[in-house]
PDB file of N, CA and C in Angstrom:
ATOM      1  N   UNK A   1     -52.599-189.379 128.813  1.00  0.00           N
ATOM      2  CA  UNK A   1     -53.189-189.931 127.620  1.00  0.00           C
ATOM      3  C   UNK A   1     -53.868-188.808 126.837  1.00  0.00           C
ATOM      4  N   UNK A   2     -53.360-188.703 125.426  1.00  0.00           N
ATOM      5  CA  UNK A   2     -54.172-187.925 124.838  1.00  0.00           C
ATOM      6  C   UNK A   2     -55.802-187.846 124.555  1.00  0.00           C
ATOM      7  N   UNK A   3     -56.667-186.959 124.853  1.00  0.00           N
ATOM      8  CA  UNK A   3     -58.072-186.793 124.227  1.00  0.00           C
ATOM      9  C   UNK A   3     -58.279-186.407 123.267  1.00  0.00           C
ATOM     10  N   UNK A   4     -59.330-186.936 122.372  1.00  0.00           N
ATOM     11  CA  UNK A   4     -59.417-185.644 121.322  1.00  0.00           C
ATOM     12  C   UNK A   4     -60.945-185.536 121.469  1.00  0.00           C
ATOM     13  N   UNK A   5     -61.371-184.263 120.633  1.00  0.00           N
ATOM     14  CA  UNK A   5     -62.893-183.614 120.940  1.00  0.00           C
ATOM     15  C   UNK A   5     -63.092-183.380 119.439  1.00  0.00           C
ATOM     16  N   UNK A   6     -64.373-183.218 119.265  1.00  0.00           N
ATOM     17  CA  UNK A   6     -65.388-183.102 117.682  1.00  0.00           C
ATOM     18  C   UNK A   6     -65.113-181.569 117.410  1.00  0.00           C
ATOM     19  N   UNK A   7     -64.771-181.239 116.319  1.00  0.00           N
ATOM     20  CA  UNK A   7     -64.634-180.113 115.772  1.00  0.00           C
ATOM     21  C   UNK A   7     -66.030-178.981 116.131  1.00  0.00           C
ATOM     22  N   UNK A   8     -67.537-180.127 116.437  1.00  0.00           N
ATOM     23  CA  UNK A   8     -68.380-179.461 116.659  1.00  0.00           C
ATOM     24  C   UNK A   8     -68.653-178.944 118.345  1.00  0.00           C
ATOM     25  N   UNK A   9     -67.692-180.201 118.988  1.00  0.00           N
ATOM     26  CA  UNK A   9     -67.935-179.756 120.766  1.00  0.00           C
ATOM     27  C   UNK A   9     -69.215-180.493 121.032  1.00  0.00           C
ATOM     28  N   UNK A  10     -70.102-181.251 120.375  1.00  0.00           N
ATOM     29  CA  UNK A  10     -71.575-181.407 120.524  1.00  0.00           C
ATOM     30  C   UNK A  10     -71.082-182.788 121.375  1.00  0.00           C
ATOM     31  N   UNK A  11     -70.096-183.700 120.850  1.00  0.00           N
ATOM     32  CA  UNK A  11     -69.763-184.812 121.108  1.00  0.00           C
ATOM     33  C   UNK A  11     -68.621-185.206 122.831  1.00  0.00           C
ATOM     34  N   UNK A  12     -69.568-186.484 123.176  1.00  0.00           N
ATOM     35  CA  UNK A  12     -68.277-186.409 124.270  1.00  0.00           C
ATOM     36  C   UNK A  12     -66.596-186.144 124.034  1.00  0.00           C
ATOM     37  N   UNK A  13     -65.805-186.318 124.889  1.00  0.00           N
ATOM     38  CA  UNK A  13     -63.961-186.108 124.621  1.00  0.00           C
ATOM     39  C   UNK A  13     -63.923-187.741 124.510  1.00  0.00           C
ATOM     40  N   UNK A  14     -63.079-188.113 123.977  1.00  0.00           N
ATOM     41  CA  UNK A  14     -62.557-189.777 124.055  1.00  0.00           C
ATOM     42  C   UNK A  14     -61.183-189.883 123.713  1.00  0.00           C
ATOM     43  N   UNK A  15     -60.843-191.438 123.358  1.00  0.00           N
ATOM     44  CA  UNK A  15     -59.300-191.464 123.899  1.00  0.00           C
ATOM     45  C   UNK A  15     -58.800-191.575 121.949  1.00  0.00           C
ATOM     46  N   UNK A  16     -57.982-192.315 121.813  1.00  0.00           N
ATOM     47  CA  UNK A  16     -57.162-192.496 120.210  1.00  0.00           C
ATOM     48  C   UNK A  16     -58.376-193.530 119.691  1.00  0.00           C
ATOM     49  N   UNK A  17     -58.208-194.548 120.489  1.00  0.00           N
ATOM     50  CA  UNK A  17     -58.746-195.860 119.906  1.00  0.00           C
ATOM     51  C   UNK A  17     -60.050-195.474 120.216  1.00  0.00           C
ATOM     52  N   UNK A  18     -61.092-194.895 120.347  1.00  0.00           N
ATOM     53  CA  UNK A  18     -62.352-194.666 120.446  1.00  0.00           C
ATOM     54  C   UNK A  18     -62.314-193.692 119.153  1.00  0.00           C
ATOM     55  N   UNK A  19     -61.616-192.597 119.220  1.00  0.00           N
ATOM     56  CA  UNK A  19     -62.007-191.541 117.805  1.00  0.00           C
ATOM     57  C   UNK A  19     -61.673-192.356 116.498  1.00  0.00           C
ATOM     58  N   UNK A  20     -60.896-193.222 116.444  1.00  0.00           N
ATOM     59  CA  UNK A  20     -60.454-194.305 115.988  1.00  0.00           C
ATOM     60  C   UNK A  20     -61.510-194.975 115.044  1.00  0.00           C
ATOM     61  N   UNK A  21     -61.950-195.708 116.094  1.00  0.00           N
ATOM     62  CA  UNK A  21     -63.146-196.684 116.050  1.00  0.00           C
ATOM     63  C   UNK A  21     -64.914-196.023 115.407  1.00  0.00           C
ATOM     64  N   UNK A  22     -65.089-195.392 116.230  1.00  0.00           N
ATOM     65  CA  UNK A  22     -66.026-194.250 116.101  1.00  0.00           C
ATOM     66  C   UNK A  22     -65.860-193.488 114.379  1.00  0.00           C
ATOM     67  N   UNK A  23     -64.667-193.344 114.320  1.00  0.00           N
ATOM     68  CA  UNK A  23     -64.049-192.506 112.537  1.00  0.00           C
ATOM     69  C   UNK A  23     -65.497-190.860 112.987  1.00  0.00           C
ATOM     70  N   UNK A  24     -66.123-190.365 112.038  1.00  0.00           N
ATOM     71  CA  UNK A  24     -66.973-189.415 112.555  1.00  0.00           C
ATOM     72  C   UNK A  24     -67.272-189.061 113.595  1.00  0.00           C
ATOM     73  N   UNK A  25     -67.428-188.104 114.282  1.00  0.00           N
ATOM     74  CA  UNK A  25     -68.599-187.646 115.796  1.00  0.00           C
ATOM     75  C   UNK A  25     -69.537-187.790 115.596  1.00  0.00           C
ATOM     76  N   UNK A  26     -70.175-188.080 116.185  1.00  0.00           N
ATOM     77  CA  UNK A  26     -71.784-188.597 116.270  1.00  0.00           C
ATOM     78  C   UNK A  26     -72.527-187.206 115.965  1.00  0.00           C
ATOM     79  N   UNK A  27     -71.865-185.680 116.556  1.00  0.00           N
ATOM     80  CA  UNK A  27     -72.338-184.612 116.385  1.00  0.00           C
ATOM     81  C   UNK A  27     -71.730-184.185 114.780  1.00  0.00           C
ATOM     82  N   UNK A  28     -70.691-184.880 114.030  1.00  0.00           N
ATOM     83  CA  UNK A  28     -70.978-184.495 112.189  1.00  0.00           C
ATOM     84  C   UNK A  28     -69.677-184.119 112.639  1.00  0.00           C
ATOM     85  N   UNK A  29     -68.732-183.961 113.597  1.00  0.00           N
ATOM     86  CA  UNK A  29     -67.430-182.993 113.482  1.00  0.00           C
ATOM     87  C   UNK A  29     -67.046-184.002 113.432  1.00  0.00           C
ATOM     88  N   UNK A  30     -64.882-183.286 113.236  1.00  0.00           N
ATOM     89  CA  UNK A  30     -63.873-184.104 112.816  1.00  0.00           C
ATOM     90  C   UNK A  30     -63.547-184.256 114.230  1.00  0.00           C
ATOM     91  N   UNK A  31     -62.694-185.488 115.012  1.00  0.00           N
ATOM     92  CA  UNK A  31     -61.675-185.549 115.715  1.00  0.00           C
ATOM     93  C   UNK A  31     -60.333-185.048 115.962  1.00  0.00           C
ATOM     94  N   UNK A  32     -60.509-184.037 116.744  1.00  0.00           N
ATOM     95  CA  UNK A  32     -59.105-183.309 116.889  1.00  0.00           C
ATOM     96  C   UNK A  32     -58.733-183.076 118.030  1.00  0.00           C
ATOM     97  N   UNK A  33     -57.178-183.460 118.353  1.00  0.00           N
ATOM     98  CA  UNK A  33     -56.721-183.591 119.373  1.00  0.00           C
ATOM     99  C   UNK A  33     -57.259-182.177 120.664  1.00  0.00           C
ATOM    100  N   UNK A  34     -57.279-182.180 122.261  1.00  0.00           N
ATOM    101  CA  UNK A  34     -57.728-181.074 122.951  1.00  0.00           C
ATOM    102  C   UNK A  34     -56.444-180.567 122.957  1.00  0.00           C
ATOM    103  N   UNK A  35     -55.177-180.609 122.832  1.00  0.00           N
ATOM    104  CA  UNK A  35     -54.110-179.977 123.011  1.00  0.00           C
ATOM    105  C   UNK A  35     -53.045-180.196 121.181  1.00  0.00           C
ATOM    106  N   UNK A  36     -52.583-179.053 120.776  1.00  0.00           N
ATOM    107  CA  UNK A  36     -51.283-179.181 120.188  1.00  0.00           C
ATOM    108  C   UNK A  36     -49.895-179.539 120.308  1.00  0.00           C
ATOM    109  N   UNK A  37     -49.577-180.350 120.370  1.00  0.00           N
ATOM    110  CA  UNK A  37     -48.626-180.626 121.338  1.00  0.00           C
ATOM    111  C   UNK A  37     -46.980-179.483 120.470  1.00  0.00           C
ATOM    112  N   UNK A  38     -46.229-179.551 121.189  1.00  0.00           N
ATOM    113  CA  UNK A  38     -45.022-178.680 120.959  1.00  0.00           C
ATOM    114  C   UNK A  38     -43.909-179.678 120.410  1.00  0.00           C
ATOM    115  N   UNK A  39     -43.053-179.461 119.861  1.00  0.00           N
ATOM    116  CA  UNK A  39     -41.796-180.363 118.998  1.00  0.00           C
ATOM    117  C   UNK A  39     -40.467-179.633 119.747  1.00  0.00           C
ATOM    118  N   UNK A  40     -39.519-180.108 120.383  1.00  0.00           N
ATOM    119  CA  UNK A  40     -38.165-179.612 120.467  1.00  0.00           C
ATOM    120  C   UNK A  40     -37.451-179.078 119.480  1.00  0.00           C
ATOM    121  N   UNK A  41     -36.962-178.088 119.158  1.00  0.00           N
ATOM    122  CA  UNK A  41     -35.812-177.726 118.103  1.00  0.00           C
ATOM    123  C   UNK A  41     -34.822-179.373 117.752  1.00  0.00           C
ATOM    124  N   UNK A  42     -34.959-180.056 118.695  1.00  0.00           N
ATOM    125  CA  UNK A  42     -34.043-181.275 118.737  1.00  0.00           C
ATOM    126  C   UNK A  42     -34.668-182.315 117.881  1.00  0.00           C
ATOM    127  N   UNK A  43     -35.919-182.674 118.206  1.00  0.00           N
ATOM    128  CA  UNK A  43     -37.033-183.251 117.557  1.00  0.00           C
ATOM    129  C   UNK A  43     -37.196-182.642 115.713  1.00  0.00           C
ATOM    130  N   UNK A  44     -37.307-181.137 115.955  1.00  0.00           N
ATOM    131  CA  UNK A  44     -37.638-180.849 114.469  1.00  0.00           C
ATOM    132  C   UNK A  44     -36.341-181.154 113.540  1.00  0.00           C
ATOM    133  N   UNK A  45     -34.807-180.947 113.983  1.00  0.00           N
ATOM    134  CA  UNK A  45     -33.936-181.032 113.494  1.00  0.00           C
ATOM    135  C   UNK A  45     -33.743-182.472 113.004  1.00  0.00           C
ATOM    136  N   UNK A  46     -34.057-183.911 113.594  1.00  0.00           N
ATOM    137  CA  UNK A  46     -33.499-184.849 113.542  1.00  0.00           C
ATOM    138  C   UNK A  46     -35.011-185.621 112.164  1.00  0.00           C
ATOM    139  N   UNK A  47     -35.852-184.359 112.071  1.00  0.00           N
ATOM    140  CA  UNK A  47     -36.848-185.043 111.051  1.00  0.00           C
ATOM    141  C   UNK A  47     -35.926-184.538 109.229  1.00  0.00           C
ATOM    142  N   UNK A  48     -34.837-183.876 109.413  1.00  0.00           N
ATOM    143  CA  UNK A  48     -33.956-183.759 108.485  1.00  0.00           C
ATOM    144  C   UNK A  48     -33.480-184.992 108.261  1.00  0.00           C
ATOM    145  N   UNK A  49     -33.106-186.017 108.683  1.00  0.00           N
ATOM    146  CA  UNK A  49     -32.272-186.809 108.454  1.00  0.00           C
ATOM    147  C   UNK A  49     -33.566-188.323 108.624  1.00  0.00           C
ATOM    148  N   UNK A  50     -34.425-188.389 108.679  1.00  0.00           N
ATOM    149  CA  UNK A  50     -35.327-189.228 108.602  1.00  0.00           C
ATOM    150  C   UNK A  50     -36.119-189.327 107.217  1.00  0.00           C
ATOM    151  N   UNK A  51     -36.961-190.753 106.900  1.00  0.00           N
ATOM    152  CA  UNK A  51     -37.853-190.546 105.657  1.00  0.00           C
ATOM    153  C   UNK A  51     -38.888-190.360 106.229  1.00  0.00           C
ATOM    154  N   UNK A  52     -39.858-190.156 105.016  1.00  0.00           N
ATOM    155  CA  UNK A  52     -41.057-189.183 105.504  1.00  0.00           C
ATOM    156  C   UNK A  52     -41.747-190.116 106.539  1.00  0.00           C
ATOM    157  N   UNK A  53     -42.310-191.311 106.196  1.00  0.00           N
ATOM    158  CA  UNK A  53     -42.756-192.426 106.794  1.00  0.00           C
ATOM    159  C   UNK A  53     -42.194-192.425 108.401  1.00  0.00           C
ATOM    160  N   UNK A  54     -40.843-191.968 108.305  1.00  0.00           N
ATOM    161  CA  UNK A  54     -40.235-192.232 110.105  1.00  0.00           C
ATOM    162  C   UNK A  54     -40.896-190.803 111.080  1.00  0.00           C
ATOM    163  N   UNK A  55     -41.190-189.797 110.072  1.00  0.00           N
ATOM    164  CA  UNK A  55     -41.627-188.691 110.594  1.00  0.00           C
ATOM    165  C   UNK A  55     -42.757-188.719 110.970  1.00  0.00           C
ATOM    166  N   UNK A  56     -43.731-189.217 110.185  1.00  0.00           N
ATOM    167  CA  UNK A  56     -45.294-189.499 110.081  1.00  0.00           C
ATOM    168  C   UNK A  56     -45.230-190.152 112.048  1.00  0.00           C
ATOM    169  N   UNK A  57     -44.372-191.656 111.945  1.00  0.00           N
ATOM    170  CA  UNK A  57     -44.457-192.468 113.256  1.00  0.00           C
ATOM    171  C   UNK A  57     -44.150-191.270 114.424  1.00  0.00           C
ATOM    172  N   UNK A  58     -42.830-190.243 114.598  1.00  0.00           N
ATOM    173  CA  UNK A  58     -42.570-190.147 115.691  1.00  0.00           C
ATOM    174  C   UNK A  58     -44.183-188.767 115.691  1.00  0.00           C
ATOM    175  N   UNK A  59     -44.488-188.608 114.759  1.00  0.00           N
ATOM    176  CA  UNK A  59     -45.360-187.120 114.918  1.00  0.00           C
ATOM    177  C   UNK A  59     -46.627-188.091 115.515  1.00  0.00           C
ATOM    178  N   UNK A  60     -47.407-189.248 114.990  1.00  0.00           N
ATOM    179  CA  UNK A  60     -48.435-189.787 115.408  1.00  0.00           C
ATOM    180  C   UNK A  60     -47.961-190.353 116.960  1.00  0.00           C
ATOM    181  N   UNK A  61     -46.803-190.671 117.234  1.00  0.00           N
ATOM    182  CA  UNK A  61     -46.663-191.582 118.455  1.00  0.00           C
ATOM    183  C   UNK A  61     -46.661-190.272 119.437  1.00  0.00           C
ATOM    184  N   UNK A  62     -47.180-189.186 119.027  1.00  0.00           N
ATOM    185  CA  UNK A  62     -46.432-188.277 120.151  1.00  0.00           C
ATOM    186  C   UNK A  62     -48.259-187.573 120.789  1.00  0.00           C
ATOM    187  N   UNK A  63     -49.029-188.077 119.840  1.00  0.00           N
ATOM    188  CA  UNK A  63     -50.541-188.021 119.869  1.00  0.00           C
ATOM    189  C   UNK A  63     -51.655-189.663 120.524  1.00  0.00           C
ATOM    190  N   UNK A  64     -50.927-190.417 119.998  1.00  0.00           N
ATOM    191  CA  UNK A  64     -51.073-192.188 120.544  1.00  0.00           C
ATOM    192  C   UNK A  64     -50.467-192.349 121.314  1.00  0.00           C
ATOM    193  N   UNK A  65     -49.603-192.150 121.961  1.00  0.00           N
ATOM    194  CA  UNK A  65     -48.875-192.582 123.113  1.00  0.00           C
ATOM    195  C   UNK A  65     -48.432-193.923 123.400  1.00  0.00           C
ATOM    196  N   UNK A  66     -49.591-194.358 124.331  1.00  0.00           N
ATOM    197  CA  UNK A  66     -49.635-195.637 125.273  1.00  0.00           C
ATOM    198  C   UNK A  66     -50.441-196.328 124.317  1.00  0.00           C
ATOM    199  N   UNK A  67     -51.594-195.796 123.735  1.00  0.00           N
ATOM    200  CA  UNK A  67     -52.434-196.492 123.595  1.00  0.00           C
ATOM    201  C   UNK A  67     -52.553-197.918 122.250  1.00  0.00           C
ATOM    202  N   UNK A  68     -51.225-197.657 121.770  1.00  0.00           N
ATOM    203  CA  UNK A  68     -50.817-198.967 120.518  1.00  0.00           C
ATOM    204  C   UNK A  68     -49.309-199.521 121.235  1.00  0.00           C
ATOM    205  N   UNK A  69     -49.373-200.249 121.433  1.00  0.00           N
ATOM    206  CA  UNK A  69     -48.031-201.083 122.099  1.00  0.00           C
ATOM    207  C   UNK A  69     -46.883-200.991 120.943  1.00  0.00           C
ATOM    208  N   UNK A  70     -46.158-201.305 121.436  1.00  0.00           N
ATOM    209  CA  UNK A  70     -44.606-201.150 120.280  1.00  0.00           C
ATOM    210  C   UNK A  70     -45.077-202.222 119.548  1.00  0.00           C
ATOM    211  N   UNK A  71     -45.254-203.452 119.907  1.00  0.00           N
ATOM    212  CA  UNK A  71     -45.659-204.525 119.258  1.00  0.00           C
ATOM    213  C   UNK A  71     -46.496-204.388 117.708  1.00  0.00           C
ATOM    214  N   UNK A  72     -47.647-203.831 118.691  1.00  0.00           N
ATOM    215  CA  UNK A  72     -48.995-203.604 117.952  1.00  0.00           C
ATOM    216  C   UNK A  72     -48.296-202.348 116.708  1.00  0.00           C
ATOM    217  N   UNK A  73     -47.359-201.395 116.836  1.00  0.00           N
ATOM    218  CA  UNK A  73     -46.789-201.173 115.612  1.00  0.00           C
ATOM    219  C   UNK A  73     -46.075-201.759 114.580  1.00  0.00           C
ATOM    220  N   UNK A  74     -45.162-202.776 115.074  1.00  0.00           N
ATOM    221  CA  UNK A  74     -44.613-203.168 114.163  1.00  0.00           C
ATOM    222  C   UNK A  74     -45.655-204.035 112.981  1.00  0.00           C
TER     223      UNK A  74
END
């Protein structure tokens, strides 16, 4: 499951739906993921043939994971 941490570090780590919920750090920083995650050459290639909107989903689902059900997207 992804974490993300306050741009300032002052703030605990939490999950999507907490930085979410929360919107600000309590310490004034932004929410940003603890890791960058990496894209396949396979992945970057197939955002050619997608609209922007389909790109936005697979780039956020790859940061949200588990934590929004397929459901809960549609």
């Amino acid at each position: 499951m992804m974490r993300f941490r306050s741009t300032n570090k002052a703030s605990k780590i939490v999950t999507f739906k907490e930085a979410l919920l929360i919107g600000q750090a309590p310490d004034y920083g932004l929410y940003m993921p603890t890791e960058i995650l990496k894209f396949s050459r396979e992945e970057l290639a197939s955002f050619a043939k997608k609209k922007y909107h389909e790109i936005a989903f697979d780039v956020a689902r790859k940061y949200v994971g588990d934590e929004i059900s397929e459901k809960e997207r549609e």
